[in-house]
N, C-alpha and C. Protein backbone atom coordinates (compact mmCIF):
# COMPACT_ATOMS: atom_id res chain seq x y z
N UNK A 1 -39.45 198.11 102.63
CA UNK A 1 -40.88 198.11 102.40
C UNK A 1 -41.66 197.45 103.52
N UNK A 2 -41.07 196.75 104.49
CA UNK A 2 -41.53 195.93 105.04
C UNK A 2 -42.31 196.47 106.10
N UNK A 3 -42.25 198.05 106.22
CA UNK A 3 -42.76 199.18 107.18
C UNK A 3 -43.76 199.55 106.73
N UNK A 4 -43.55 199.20 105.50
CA UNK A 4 -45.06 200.08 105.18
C UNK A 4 -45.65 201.28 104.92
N UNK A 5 -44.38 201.92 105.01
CA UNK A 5 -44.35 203.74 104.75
C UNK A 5 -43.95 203.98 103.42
N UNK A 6 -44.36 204.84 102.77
CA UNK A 6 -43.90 205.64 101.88
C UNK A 6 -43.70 204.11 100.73
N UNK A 7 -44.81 203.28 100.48
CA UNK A 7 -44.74 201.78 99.80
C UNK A 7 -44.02 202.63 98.33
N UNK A 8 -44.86 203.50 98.09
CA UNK A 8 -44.97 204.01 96.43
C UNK A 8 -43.60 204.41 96.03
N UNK A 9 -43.01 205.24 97.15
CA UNK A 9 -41.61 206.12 96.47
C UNK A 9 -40.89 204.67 96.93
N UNK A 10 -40.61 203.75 97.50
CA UNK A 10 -40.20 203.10 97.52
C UNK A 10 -39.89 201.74 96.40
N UNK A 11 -41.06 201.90 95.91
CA UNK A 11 -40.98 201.03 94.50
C UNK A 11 -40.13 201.78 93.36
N UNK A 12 -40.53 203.31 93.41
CA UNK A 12 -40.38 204.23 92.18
C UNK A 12 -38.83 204.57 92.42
N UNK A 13 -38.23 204.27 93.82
CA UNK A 13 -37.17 204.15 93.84
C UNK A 13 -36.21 203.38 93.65
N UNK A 14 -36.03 201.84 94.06
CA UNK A 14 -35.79 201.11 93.42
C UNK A 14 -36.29 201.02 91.74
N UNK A 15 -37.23 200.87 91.34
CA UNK A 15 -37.75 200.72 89.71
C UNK A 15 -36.66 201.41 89.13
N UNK A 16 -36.47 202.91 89.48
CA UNK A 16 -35.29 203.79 89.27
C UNK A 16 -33.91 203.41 88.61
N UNK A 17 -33.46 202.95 89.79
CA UNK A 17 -32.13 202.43 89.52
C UNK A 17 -32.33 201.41 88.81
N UNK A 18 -33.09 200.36 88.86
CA UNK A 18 -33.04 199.64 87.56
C UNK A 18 -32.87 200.04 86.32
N UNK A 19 -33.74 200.73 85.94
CA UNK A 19 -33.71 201.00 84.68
C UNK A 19 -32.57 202.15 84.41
N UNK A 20 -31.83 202.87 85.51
CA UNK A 20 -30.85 203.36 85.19
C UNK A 20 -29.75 202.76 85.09
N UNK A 21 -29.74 201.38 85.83
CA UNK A 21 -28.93 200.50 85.60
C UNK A 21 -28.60 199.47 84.14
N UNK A 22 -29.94 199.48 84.03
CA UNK A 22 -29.99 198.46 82.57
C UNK A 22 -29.39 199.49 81.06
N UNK A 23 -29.27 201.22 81.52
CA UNK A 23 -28.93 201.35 80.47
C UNK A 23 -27.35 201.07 80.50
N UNK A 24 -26.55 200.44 81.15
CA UNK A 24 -25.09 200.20 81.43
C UNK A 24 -25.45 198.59 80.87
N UNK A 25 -26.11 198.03 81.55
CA UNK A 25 -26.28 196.63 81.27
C UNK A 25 -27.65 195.79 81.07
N UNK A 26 -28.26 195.88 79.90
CA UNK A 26 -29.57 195.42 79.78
C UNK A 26 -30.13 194.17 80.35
N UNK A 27 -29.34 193.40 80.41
CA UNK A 27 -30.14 192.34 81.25
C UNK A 27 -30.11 192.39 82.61
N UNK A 28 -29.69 193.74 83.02
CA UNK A 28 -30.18 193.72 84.65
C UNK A 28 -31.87 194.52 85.24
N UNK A 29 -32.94 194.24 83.68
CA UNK A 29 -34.02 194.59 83.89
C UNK A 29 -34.50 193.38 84.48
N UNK A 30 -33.84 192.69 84.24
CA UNK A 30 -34.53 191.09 85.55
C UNK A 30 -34.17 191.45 86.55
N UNK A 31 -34.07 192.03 87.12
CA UNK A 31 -34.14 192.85 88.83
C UNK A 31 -35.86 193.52 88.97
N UNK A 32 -36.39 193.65 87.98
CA UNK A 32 -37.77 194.38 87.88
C UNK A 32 -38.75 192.90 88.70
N UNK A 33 -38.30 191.76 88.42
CA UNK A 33 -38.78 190.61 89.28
C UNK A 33 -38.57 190.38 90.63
N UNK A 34 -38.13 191.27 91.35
CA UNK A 34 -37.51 191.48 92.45
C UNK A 34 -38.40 192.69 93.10
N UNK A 35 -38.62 193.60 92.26
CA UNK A 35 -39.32 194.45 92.72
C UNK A 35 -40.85 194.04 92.54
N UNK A 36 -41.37 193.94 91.65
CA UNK A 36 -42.97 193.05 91.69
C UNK A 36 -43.12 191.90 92.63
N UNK A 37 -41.99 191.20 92.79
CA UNK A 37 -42.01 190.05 94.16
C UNK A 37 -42.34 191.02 95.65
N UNK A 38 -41.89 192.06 95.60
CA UNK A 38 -42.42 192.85 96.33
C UNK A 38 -43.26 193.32 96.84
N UNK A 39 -43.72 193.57 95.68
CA UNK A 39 -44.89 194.27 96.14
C UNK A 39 -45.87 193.44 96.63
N UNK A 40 -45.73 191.92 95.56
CA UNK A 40 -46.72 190.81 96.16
C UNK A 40 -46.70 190.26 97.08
N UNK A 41 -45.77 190.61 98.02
CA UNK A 41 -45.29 190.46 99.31
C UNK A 41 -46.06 191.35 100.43
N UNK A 42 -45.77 192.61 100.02
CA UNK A 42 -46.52 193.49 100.93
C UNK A 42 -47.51 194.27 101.02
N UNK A 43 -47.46 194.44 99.53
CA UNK A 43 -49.05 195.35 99.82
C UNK A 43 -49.59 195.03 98.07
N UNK A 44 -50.09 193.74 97.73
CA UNK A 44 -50.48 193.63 96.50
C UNK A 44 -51.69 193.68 96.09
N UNK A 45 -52.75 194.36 97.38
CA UNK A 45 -53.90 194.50 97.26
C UNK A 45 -54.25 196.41 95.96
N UNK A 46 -53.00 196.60 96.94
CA UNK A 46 -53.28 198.55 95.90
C UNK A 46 -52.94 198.37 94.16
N UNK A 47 -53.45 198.91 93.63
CA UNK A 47 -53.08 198.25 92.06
C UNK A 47 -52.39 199.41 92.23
N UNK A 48 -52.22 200.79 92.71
CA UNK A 48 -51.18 201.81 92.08
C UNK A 48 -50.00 201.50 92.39
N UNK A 49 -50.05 200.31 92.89
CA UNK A 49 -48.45 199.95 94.05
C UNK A 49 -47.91 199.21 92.32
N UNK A 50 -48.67 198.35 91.61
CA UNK A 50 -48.04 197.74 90.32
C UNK A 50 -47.99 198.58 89.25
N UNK A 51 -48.43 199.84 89.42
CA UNK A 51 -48.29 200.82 88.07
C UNK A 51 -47.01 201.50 88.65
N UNK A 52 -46.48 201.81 89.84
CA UNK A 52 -45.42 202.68 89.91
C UNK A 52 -44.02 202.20 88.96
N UNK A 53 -43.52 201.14 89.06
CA UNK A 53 -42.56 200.51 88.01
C UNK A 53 -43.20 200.82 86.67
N UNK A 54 -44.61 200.72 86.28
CA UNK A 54 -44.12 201.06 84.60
C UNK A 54 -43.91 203.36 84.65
N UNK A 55 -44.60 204.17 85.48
CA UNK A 55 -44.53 205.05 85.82
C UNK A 55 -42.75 205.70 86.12
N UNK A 56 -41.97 204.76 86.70
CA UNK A 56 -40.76 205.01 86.57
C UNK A 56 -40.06 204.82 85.01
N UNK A 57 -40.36 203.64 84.61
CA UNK A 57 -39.90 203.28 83.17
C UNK A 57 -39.98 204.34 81.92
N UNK A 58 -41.49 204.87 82.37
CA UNK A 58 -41.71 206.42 81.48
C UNK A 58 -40.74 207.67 81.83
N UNK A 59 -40.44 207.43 82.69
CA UNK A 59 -39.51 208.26 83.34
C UNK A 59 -38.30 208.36 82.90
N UNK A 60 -37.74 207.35 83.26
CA UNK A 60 -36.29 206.76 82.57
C UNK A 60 -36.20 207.18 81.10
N UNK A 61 -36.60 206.60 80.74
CA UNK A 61 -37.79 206.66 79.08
C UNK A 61 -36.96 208.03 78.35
N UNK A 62 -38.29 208.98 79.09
CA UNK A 62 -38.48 210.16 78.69
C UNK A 62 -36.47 211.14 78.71
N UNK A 63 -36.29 211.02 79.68
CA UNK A 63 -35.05 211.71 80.34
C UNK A 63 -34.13 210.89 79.69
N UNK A 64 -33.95 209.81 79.30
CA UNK A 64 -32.60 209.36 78.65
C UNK A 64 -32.52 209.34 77.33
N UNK A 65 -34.17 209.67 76.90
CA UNK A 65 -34.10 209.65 75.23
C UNK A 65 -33.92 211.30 75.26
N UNK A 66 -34.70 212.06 75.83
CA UNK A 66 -34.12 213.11 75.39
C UNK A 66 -32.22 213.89 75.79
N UNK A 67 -31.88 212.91 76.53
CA UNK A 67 -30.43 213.29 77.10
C UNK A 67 -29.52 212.77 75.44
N UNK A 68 -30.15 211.68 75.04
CA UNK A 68 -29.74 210.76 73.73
C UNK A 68 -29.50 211.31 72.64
N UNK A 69 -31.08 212.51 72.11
CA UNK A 69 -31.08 213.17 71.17
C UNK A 69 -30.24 214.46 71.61
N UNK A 70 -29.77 214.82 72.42
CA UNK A 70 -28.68 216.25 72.74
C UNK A 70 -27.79 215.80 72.25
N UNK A 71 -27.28 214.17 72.41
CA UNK A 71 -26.08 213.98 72.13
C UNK A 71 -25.69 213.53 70.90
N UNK A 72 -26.64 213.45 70.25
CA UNK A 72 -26.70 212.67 68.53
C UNK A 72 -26.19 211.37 68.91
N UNK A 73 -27.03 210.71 69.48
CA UNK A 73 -27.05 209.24 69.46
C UNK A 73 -28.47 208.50 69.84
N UNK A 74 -29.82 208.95 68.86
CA UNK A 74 -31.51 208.64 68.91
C UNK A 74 -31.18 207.43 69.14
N UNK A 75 -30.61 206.34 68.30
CA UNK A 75 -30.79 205.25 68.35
C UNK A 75 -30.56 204.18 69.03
N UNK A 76 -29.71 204.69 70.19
CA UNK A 76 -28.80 203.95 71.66
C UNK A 76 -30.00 203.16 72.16
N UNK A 77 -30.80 203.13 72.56
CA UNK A 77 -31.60 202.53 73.12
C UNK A 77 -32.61 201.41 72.52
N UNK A 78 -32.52 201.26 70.96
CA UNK A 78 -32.55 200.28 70.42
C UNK A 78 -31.72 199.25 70.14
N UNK A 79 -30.10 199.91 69.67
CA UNK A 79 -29.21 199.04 69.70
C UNK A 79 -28.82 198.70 71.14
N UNK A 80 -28.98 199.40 71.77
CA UNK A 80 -28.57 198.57 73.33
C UNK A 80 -29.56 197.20 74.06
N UNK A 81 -30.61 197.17 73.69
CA UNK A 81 -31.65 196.54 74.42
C UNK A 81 -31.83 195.43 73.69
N UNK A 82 -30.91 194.62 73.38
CA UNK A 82 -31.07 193.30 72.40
C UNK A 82 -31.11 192.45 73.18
N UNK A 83 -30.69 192.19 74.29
CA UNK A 83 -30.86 190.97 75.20
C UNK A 83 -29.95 189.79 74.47
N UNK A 84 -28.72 189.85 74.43
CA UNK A 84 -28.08 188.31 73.71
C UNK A 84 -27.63 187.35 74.84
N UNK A 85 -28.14 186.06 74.12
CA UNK A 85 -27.62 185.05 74.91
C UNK A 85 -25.88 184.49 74.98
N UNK A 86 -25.18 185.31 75.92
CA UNK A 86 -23.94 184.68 75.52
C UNK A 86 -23.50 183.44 76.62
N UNK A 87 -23.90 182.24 76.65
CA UNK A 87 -23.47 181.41 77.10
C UNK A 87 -21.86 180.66 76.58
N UNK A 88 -21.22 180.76 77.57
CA UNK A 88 -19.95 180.42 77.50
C UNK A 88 -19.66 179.23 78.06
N UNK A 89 -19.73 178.15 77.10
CA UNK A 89 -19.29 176.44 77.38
C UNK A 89 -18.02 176.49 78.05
N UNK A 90 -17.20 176.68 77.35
CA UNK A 90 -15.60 176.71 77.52
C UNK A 90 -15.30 176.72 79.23
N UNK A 91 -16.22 178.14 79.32
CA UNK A 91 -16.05 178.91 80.87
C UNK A 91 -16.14 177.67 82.07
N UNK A 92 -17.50 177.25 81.92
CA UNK A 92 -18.53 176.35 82.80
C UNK A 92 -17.26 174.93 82.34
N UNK A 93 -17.13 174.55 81.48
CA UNK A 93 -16.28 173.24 81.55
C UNK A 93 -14.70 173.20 81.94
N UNK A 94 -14.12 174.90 81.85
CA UNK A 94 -13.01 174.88 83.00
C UNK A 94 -13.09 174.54 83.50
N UNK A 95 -11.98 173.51 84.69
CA UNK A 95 -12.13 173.04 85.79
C UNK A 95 -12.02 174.11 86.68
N UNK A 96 -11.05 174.92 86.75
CA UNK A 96 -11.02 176.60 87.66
C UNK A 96 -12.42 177.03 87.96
N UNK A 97 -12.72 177.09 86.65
CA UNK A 97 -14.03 178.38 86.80
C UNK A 97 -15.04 177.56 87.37
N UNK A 98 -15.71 176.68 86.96
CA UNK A 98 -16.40 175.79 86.98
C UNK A 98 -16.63 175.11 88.62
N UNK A 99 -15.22 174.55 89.05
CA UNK A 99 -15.43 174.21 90.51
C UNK A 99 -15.57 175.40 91.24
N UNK A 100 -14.98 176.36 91.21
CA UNK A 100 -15.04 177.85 92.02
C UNK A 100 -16.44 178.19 92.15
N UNK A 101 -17.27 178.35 90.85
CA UNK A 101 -18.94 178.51 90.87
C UNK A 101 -19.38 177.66 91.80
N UNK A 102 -19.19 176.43 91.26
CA UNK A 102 -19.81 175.00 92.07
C UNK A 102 -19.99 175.58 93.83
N UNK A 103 -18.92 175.18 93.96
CA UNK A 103 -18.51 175.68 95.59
C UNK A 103 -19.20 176.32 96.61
N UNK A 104 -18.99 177.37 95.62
CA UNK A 104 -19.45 179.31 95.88
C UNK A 104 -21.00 178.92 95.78
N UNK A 105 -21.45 178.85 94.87
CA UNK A 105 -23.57 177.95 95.16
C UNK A 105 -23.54 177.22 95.90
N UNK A 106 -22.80 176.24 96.37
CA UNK A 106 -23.43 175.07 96.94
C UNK A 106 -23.29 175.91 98.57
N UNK A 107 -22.25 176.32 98.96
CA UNK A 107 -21.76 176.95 100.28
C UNK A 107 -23.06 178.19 100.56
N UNK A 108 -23.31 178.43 99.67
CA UNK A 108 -24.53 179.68 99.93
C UNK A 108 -25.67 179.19 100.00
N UNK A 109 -26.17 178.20 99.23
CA UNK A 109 -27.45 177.10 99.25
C UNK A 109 -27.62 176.80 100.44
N UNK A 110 -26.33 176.41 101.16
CA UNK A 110 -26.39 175.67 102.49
C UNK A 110 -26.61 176.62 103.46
N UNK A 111 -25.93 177.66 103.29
CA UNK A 111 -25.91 178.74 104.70
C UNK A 111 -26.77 179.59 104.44
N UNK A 112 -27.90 179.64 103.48
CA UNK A 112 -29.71 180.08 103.19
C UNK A 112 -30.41 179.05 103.84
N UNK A 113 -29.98 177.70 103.53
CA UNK A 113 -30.93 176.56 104.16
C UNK A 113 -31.43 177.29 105.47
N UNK A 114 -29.62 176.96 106.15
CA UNK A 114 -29.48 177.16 107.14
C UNK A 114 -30.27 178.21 108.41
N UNK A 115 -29.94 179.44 107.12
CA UNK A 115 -30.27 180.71 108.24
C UNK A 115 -31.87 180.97 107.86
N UNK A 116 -32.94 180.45 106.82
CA UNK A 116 -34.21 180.16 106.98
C UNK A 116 -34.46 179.29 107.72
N UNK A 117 -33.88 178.07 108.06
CA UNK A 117 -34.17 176.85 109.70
C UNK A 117 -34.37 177.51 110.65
N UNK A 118 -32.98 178.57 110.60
CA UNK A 118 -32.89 179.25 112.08
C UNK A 118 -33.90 180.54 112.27
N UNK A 119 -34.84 180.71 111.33
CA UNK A 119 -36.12 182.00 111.11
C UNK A 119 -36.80 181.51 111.66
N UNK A 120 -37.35 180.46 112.15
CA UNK A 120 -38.41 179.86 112.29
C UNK A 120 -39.56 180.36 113.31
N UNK A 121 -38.82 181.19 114.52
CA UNK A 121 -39.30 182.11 115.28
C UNK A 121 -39.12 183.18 114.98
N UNK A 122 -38.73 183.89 113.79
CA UNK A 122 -38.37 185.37 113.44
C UNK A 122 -39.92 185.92 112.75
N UNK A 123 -40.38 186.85 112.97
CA UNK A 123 -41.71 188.18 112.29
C UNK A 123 -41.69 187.49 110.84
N UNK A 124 -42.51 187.91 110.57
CA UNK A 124 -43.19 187.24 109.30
C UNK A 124 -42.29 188.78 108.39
N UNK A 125 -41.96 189.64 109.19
CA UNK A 125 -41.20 190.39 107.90
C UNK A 125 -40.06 190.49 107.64
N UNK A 126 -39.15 189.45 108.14
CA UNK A 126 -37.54 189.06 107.94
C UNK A 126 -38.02 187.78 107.71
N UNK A 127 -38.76 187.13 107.58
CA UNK A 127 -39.06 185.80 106.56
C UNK A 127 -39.07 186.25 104.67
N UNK A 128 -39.64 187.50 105.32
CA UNK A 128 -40.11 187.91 103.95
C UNK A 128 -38.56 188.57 103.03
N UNK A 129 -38.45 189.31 103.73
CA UNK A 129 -37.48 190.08 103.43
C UNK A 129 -36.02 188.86 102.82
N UNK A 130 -35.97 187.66 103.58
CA UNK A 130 -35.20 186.86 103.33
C UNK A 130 -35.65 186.20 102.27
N UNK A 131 -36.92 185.62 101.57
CA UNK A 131 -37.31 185.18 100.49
C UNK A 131 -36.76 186.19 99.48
N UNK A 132 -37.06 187.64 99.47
CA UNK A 132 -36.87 188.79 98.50
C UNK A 132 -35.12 188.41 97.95
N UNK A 133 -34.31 188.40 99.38
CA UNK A 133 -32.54 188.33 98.60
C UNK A 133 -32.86 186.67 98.38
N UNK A 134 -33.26 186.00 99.06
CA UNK A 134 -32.79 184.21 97.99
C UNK A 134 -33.45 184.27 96.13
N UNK A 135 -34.48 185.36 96.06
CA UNK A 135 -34.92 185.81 94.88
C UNK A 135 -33.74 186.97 93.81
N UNK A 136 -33.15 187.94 95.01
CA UNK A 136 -32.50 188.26 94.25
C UNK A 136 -31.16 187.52 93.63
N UNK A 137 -30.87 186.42 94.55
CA UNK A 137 -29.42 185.71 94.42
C UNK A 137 -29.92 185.19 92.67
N UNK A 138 -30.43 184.39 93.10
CA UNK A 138 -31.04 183.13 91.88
C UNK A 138 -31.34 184.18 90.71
N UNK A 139 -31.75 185.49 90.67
CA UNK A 139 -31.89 186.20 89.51
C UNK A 139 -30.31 186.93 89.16
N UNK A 140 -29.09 186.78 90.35
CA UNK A 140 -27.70 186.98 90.07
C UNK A 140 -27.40 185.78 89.40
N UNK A 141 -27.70 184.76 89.88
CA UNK A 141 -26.91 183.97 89.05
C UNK A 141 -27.21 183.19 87.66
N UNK A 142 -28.83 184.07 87.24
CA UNK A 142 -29.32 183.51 85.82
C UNK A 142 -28.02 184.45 85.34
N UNK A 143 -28.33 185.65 85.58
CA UNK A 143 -27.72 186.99 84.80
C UNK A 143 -25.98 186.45 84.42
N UNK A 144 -25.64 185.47 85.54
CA UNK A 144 -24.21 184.72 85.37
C UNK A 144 -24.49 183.66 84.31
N UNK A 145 -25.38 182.99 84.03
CA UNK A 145 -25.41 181.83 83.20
C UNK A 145 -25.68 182.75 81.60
N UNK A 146 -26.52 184.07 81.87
CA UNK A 146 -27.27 184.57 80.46
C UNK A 146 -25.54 185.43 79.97
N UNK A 147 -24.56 186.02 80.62
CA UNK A 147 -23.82 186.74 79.98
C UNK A 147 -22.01 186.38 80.59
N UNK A 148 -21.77 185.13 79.91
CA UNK A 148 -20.71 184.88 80.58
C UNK A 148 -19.89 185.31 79.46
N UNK A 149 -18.96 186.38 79.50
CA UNK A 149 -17.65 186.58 79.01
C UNK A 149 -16.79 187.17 79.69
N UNK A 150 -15.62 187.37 78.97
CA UNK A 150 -14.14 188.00 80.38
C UNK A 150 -14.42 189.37 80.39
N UNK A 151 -15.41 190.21 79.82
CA UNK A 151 -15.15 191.59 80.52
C UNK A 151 -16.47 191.75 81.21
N UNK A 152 -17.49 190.56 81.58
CA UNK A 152 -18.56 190.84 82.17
C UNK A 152 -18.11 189.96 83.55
N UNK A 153 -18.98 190.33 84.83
CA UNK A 153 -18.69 189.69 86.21
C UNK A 153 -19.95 190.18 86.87
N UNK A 154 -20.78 189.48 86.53
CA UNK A 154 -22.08 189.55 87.01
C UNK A 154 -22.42 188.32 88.27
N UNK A 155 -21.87 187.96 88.56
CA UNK A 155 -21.06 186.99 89.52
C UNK A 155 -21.20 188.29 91.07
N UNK A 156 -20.77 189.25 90.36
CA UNK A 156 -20.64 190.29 91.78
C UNK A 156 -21.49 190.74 92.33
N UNK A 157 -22.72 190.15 91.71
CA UNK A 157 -24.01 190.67 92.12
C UNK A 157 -24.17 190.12 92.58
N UNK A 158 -24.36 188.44 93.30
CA UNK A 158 -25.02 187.68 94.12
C UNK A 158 -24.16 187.70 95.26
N UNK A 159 -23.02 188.75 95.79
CA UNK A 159 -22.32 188.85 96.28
C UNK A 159 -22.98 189.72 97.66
N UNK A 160 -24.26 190.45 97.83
CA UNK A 160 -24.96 190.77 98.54
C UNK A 160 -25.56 189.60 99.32
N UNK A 161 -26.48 189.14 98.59
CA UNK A 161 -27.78 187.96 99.39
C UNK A 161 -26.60 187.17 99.87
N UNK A 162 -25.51 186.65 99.36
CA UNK A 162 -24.80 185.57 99.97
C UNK A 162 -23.93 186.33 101.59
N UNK A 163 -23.82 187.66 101.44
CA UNK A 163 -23.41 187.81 102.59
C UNK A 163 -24.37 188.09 103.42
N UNK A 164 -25.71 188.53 103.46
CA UNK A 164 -26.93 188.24 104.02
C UNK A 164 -26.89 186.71 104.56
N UNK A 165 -26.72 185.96 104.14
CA UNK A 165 -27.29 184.89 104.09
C UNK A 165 -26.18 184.66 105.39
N UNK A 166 -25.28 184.72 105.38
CA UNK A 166 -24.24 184.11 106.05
C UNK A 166 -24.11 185.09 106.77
N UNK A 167 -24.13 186.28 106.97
CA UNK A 167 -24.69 187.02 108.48
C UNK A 167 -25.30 186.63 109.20
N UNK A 168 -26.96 186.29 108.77
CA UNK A 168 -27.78 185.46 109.89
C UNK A 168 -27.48 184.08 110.17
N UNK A 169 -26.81 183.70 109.17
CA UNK A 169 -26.84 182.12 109.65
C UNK A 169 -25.42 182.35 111.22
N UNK A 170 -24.68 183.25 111.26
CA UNK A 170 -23.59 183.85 111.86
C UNK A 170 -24.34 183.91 113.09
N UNK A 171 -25.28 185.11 113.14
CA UNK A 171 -25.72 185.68 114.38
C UNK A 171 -26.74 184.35 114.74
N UNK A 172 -27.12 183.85 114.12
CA UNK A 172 -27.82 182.60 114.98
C UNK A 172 -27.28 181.58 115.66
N UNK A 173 -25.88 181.30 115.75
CA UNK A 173 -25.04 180.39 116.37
C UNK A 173 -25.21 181.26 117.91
N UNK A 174 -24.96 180.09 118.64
CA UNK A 174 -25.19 180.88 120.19
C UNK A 174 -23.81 180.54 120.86
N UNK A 175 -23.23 179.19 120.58
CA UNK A 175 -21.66 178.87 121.06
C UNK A 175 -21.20 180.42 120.81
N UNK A 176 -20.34 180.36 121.59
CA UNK A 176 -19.15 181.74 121.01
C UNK A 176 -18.16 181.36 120.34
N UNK A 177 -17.49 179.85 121.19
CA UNK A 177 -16.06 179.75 120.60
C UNK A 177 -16.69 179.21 118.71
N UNK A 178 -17.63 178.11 118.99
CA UNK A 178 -18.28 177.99 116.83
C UNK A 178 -17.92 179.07 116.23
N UNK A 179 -18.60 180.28 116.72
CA UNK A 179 -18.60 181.56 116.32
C UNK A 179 -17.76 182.01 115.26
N UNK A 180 -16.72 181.91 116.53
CA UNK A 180 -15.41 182.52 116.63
C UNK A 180 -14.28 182.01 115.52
N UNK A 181 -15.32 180.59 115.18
CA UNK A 181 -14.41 179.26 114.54
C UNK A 181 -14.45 179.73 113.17
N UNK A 182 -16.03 179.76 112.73
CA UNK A 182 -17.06 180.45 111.48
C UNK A 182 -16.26 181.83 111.40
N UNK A 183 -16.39 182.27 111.63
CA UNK A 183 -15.83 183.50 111.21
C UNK A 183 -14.63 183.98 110.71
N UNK A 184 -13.46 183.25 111.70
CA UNK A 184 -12.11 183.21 110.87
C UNK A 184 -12.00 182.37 109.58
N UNK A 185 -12.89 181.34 109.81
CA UNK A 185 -12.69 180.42 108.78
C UNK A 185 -13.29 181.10 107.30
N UNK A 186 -14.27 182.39 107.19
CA UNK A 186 -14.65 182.97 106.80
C UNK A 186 -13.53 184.59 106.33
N UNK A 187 -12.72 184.23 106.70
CA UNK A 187 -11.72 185.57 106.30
C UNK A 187 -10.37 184.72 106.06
N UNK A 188 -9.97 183.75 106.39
CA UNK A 188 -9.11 182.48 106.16
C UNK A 188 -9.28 182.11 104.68
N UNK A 189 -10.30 181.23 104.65
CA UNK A 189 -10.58 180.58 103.47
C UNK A 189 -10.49 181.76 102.12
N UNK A 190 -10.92 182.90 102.02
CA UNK A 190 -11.30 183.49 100.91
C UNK A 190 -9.42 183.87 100.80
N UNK A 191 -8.98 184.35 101.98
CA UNK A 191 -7.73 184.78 102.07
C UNK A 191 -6.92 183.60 100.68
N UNK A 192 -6.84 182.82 101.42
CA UNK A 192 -6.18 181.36 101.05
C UNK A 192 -6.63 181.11 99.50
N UNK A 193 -7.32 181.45 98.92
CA UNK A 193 -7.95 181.24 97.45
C UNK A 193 -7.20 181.73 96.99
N UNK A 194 -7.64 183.15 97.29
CA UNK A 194 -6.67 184.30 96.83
C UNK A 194 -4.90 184.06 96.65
N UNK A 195 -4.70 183.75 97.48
CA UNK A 195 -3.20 183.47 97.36
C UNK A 195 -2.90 182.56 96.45
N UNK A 196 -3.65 181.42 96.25
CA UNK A 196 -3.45 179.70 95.20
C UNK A 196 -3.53 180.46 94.04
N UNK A 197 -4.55 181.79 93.79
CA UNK A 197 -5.02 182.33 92.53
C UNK A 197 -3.80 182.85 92.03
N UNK A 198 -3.04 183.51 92.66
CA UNK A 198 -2.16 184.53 92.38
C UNK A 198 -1.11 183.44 91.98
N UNK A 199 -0.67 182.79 92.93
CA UNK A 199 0.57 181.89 92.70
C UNK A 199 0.89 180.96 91.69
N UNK A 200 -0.82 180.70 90.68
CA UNK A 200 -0.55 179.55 90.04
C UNK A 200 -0.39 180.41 88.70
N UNK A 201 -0.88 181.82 88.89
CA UNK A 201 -0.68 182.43 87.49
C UNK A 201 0.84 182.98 87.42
């Protein structure tokens, strides 16, 4: 969006997949905060730029209820859209699970710090664009606190902005050999998890 072309299909495109997404998993309509952060970002003067998301939603709407009633199942879209809170104590007070999260936030917190320090001379539209994923991370990892059970991994979603994040903080190092250091240590370390994971089960 940050071009400025085609603002509208660009909302109605993303809006899209949301809501085609939420019918798999309803609480990934908190991504719709991601897209209105948007717009208030770039062009929040046009009001048709904030009607295109509910304009997609009719959309969605229309085409999945009638795909619903072909299939004799009207009511999917009521029983699906309950929004439950499943917070999982147990999970969060593992020591496994629990330090692994810890880690995994704090290491991404730092290397966002980081690679917004290092923006400081970058266009006001990769400032922007970088606020949009630290927005989408933090709305990955409510979606981790709102639905923690073993067949959900919503965890995999903040798995974008964090490699964003640690790309630029990457390409902003100017040493080569650091670089060089960061980077293995970056295919090392995850390596090495992996292996403790496997071995202790």
């Amino acid at each position: 969006m940050k071009s400025l072309k085609n603002v509208k299909l660009k909302i109605f495109d993303a809006s899209i997949w949301i809501m085609v997404s939420s019918l798999f998993y309803d609480w990934a309509l908190l991504f719709m905060l991601v897209v209105f952060a948007a717009i208030y970002i770039y062009e929040p003067k046009n009001i048709r730029n904030w009607l295109v998301p509910f304009a997609a939603l009719f959309a969605v709407f229309m085409i999945s209820y009638s795909i619903l009633i072909l299939a004799g199942y009207p009511n999917f879209l009521v029983t699906h859209y309950k929004f439950n809170f499943q917070f999982n104590t147990t999970y969060f007070l593992d020591l496994g699970n629990g330090s692994k999260l810890i880690i995994y936030v704090l290491i991404t917190f730092v290397t966002a710090v980081l690679a917004f320090l290092k923006l400081g001379s970058a266009g006001l539209g990769k400032i922007a664009s970088m606020r949009l994923i630290a927005l989408y991370f933090i709305v990955g990892l409510v979606l981790k606190v709102l639905t923690t059970t073993s067949d959900a991994y919503p965890i995999l979603i903040t798995f974008f902005p964090a490699v964003v994040f640690f790309t630029n903080y990457i390409e902003s190092i100017r040493k080569a050999n650091i670089k060089e250091i960061v980077l293995m240590a970056s295919i090392v370390i995850p390596l090495l998890v992996f292996l403790f994971e496997v071995s202790i089960k």
